[in-house]
C-alpha atoms as a PDB file:
ATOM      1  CA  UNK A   1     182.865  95.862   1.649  1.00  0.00           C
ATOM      2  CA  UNK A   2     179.856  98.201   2.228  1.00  0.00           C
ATOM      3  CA  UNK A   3     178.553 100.360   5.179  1.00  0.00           C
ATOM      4  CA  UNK A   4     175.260 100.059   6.489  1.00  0.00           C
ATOM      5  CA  UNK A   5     174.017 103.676   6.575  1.00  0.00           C
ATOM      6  CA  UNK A   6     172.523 104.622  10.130  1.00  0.00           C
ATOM      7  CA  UNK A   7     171.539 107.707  11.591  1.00  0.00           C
ATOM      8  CA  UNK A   8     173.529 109.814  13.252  1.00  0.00           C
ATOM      9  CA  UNK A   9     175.961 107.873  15.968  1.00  0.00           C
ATOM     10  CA  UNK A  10     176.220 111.396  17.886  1.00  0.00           C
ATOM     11  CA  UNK A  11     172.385 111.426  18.072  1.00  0.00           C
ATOM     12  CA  UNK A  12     172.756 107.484  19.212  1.00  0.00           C
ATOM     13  CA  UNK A  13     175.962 108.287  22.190  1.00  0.00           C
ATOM     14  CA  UNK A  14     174.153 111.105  23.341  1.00  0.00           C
ATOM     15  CA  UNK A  15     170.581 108.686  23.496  1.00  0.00           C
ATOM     16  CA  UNK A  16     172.648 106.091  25.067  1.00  0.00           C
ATOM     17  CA  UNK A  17     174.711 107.788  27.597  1.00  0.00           C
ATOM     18  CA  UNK A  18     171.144 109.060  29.158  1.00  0.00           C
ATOM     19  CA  UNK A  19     170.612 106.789  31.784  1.00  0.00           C
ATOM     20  CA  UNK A  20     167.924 105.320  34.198  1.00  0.00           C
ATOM     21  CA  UNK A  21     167.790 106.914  37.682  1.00  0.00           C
ATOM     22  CA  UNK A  22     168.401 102.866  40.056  1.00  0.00           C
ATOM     23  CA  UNK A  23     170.307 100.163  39.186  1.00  0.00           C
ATOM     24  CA  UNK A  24     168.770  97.422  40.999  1.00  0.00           C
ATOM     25  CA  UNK A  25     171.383  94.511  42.328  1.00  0.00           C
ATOM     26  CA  UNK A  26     172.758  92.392  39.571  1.00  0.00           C
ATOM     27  CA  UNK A  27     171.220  89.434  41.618  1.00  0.00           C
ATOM     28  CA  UNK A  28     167.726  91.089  41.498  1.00  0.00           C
ATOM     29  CA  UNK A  29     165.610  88.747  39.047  1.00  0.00           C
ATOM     30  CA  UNK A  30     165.348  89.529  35.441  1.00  0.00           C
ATOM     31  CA  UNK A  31     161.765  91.170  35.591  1.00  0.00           C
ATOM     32  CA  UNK A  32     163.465  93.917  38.200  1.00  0.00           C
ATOM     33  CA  UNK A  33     165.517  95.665  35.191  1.00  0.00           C
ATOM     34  CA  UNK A  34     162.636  98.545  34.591  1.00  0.00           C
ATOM     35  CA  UNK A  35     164.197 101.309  37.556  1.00  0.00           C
ATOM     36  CA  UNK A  36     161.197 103.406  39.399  1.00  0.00           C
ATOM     37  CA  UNK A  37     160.775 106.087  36.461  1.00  0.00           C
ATOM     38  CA  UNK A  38     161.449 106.456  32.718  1.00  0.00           C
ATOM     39  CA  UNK A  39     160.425 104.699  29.652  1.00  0.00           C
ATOM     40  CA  UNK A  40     161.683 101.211  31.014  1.00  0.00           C
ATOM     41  CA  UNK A  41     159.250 101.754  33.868  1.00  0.00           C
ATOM     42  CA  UNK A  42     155.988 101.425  31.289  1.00  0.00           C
ATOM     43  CA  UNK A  43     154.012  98.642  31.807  1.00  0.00           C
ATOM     44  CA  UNK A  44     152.405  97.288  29.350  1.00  0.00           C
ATOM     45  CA  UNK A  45     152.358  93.294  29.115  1.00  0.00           C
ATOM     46  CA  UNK A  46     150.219  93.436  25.187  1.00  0.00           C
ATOM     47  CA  UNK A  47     152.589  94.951  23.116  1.00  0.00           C
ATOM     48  CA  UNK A  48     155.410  93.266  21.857  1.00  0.00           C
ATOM     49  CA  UNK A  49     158.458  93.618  24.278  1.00  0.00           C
ATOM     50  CA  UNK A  50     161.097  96.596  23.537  1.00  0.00           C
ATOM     51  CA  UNK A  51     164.823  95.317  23.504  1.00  0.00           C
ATOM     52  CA  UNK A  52     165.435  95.592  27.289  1.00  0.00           C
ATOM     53  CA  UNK A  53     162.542  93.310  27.723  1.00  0.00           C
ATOM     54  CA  UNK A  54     163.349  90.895  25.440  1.00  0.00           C
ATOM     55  CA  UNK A  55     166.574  90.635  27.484  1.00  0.00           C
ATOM     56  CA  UNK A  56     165.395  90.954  31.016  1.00  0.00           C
ATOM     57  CA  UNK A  57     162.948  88.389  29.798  1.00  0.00           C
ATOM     58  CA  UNK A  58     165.828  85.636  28.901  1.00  0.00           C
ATOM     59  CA  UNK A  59     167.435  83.674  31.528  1.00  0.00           C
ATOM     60  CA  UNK A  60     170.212  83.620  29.447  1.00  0.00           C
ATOM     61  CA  UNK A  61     170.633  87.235  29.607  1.00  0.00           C
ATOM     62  CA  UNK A  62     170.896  88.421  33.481  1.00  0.00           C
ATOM     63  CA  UNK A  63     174.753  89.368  33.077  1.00  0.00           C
ATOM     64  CA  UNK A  64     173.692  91.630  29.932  1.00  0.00           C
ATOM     65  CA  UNK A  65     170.625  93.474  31.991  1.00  0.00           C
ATOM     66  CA  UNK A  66     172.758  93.714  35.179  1.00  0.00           C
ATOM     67  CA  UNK A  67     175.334  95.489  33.093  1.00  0.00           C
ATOM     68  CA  UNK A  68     172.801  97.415  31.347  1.00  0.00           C
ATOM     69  CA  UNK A  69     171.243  98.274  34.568  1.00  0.00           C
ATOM     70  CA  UNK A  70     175.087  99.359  36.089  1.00  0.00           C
ATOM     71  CA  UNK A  71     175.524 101.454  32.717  1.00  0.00           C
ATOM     72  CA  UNK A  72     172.352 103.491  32.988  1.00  0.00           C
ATOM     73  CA  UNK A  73     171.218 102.482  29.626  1.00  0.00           C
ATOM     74  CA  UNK A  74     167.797 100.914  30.560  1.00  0.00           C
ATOM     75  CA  UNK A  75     165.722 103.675  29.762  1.00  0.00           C
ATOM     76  CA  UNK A  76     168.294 104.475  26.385  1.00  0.00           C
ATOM     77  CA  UNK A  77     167.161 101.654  25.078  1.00  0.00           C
ATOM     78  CA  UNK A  78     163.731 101.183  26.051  1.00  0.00           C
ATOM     79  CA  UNK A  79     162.609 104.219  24.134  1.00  0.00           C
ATOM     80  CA  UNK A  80     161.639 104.231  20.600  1.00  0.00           C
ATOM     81  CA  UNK A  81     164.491 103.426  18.506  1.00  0.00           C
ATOM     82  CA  UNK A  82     164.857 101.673  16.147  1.00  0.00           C
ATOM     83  CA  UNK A  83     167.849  99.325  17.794  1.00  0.00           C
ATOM     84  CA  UNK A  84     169.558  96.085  16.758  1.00  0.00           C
ATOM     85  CA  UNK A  85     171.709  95.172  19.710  1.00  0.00           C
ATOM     86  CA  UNK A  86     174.249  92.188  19.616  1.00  0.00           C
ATOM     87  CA  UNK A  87     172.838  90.867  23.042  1.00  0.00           C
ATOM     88  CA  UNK A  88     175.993  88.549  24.755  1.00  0.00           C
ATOM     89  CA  UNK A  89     174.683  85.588  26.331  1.00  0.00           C
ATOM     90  CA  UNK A  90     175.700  84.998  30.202  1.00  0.00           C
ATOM     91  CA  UNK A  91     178.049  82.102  28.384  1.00  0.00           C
ATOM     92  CA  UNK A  92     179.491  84.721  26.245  1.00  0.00           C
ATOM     93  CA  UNK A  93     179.881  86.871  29.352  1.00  0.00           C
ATOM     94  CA  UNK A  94     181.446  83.776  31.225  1.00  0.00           C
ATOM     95  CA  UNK A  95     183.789  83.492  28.511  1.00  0.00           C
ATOM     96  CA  UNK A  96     186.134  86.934  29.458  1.00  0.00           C
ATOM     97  CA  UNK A  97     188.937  86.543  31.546  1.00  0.00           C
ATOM     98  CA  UNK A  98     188.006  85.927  35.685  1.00  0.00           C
ATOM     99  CA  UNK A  99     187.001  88.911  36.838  1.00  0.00           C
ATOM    100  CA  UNK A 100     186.502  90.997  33.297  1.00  0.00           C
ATOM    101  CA  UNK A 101     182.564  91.243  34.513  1.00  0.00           C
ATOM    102  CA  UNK A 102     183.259  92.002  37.975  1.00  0.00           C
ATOM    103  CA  UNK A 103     185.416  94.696  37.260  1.00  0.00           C
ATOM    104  CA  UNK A 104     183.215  96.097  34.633  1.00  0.00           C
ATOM    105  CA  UNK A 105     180.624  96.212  37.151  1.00  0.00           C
ATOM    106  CA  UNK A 106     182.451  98.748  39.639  1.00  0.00           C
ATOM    107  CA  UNK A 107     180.754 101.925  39.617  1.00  0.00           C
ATOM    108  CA  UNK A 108     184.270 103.385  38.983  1.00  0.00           C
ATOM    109  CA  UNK A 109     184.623 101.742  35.759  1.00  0.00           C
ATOM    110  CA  UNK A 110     181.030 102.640  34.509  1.00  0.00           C
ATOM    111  CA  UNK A 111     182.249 104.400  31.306  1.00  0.00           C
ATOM    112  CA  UNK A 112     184.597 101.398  30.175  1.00  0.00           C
ATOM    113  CA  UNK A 113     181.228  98.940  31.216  1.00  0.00           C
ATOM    114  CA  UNK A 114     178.842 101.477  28.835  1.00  0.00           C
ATOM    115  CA  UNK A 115     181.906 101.560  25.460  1.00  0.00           C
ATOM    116  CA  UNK A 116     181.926  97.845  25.761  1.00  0.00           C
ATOM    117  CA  UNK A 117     177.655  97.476  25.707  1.00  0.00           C
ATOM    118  CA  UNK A 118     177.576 100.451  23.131  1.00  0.00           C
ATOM    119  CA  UNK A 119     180.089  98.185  21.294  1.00  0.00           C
ATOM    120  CA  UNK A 120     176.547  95.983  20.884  1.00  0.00           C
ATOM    121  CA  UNK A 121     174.169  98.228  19.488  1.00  0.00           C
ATOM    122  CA  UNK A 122     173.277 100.168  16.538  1.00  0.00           C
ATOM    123  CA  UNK A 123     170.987 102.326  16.009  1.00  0.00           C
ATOM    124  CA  UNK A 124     168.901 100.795  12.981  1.00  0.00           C
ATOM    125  CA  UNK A 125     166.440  97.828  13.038  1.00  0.00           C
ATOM    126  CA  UNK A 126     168.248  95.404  11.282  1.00  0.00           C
ATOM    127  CA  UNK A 127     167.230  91.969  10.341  1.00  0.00           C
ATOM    128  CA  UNK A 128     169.686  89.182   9.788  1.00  0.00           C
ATOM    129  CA  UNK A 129     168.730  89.271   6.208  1.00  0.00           C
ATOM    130  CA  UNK A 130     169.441  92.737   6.174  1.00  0.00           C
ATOM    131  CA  UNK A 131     172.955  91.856   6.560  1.00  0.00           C
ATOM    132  CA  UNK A 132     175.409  90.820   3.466  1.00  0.00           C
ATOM    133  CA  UNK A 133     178.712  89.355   4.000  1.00  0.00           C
ATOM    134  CA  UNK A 134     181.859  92.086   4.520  1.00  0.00           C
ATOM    135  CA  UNK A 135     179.225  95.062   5.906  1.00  0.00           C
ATOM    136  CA  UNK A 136     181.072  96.757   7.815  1.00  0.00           C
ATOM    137  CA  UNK A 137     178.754  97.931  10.944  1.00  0.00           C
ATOM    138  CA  UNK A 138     178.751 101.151  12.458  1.00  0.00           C
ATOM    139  CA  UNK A 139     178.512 100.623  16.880  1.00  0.00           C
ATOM    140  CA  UNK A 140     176.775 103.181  19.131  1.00  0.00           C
ATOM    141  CA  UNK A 141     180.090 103.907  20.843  1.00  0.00           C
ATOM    142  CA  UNK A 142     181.818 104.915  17.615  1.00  0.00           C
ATOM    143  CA  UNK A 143     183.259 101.422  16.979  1.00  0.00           C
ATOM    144  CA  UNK A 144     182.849  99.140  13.771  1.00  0.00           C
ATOM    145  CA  UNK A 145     182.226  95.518  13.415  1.00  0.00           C
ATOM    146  CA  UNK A 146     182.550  93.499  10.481  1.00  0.00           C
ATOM    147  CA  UNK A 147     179.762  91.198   9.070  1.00  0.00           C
ATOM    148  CA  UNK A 148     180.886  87.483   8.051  1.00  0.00           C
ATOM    149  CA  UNK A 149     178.215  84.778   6.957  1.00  0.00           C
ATOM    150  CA  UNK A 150     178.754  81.037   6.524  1.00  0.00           C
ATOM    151  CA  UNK A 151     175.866  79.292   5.253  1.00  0.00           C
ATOM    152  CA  UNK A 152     172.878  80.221   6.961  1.00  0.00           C
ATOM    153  CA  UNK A 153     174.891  81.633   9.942  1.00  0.00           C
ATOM    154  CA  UNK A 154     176.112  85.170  10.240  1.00  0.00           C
ATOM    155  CA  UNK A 155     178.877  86.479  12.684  1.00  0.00           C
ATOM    156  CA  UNK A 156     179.303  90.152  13.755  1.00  0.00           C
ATOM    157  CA  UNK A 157     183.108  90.617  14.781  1.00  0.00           C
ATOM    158  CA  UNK A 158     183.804  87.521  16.319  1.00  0.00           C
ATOM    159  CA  UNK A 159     180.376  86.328  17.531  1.00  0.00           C
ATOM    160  CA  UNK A 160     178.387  83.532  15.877  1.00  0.00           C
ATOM    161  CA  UNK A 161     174.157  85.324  16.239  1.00  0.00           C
ATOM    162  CA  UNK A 162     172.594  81.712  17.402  1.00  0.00           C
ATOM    163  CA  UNK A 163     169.090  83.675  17.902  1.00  0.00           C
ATOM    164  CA  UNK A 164     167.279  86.991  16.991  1.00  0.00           C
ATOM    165  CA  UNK A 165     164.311  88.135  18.161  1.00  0.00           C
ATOM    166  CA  UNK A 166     161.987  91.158  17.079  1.00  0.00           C
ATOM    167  CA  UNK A 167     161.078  94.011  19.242  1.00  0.00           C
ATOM    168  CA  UNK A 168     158.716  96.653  19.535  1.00  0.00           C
ATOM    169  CA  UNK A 169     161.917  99.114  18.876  1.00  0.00           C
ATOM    170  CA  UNK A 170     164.081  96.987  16.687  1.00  0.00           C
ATOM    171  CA  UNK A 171     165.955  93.540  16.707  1.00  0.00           C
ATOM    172  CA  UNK A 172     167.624  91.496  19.494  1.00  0.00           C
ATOM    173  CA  UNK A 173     170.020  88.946  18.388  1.00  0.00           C
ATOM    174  CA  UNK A 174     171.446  86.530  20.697  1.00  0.00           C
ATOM    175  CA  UNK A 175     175.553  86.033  20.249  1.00  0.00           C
ATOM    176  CA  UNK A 176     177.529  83.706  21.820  1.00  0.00           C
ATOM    177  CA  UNK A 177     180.737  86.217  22.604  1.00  0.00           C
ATOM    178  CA  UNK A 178     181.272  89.655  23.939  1.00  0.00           C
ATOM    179  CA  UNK A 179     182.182  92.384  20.924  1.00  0.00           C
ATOM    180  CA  UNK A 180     185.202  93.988  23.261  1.00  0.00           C
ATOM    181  CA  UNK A 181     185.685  97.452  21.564  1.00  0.00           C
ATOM    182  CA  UNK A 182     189.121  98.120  19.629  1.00  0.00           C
ATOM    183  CA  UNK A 183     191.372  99.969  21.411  1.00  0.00           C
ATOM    184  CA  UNK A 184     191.422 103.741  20.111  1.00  0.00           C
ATOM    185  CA  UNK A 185     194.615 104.447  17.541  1.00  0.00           C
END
């Protein structure tokens, strides 16, 4: 089993626990993730999307940018990069026990919300073909996923990546399950 090497996860908590400044309502449609100010609040409709707009830009993905949007990572992850983030699908969302999303979503539970969507990202751009079998992957949020491939298909922890997508700061790839965080030992 190797590591993939990636720069410093300090560097990447620190990045990703500066957040945007409004948190529009989940319900608010999927082109309303960029908050008033920050780098999510660029407009720029000729360059290729950065990761949050590859997201807000899914309808599969308004769970993942409404939980972005409650964790303050917007503008985190709309600046430069590079990213890959393990984006859940609102199926892999629906998938948690009743109420898992809800709850996330309280303001009072915002740091549990931003270790589970720091469980998602790392802070390289990384292609699925970047990827071997038995990597083990270094998370954001300190945790580590392990890298399984069957065929042409690769899993990260237990999600099957059914879609990836390039970005202007790295890769999005579309998973069908949510990569809940280990519990600390």
């Amino acid at each position: 089993m190797r590591s993939i090497p990636f720069c410093s996860l300090a560097l990447a908590a620190s990045l990703l626990a500066c957040g945007g400044e409004s948190t529009p309502a989940p319900d608010a449609p999927a082109d309303a993730a960029a908050p008033a100010g920050g780098q999510a609040a660029v407009q720029d409709d000729q360059s290729t999307p950065d990761v949050v707009k590859v997201a807000a830009g899914s309808p599969d993905h308004t769970t993942l940018v409404a939980a972005l949007q409650a964790g303050d990572l917007v503008n985190s992850l709309a600046n430069a990069g590079p990213f890959t983030v393990f984006a859940p699908t609102n199926a892999a969302f629906d998938k948690l026990p009743a109420g898992t999303v809800d709850n996330l979503l309280k303001p009072a539970n915002k740091s549990q919300l931003v270790d589970v969507l720091q469980n998602h990202v790392t802070t390289s751009a990384l292609s699925v073909d970047d990827f071997t079998a038995g990597d083990t992957v270094a998370m954001a949020g300190g945790g580590k996923e392990v890298v399984r491939k069957e065929g042409g298909t690769m899993y990260i922890g237990g999600a099957k990546v059914i879609a990836s997508v390039r970005a202007s700061n790295g890769w999005v790839h579309v998973v069908d399950a949510v990569l809940v965080p280990a519990p600390p030992k």
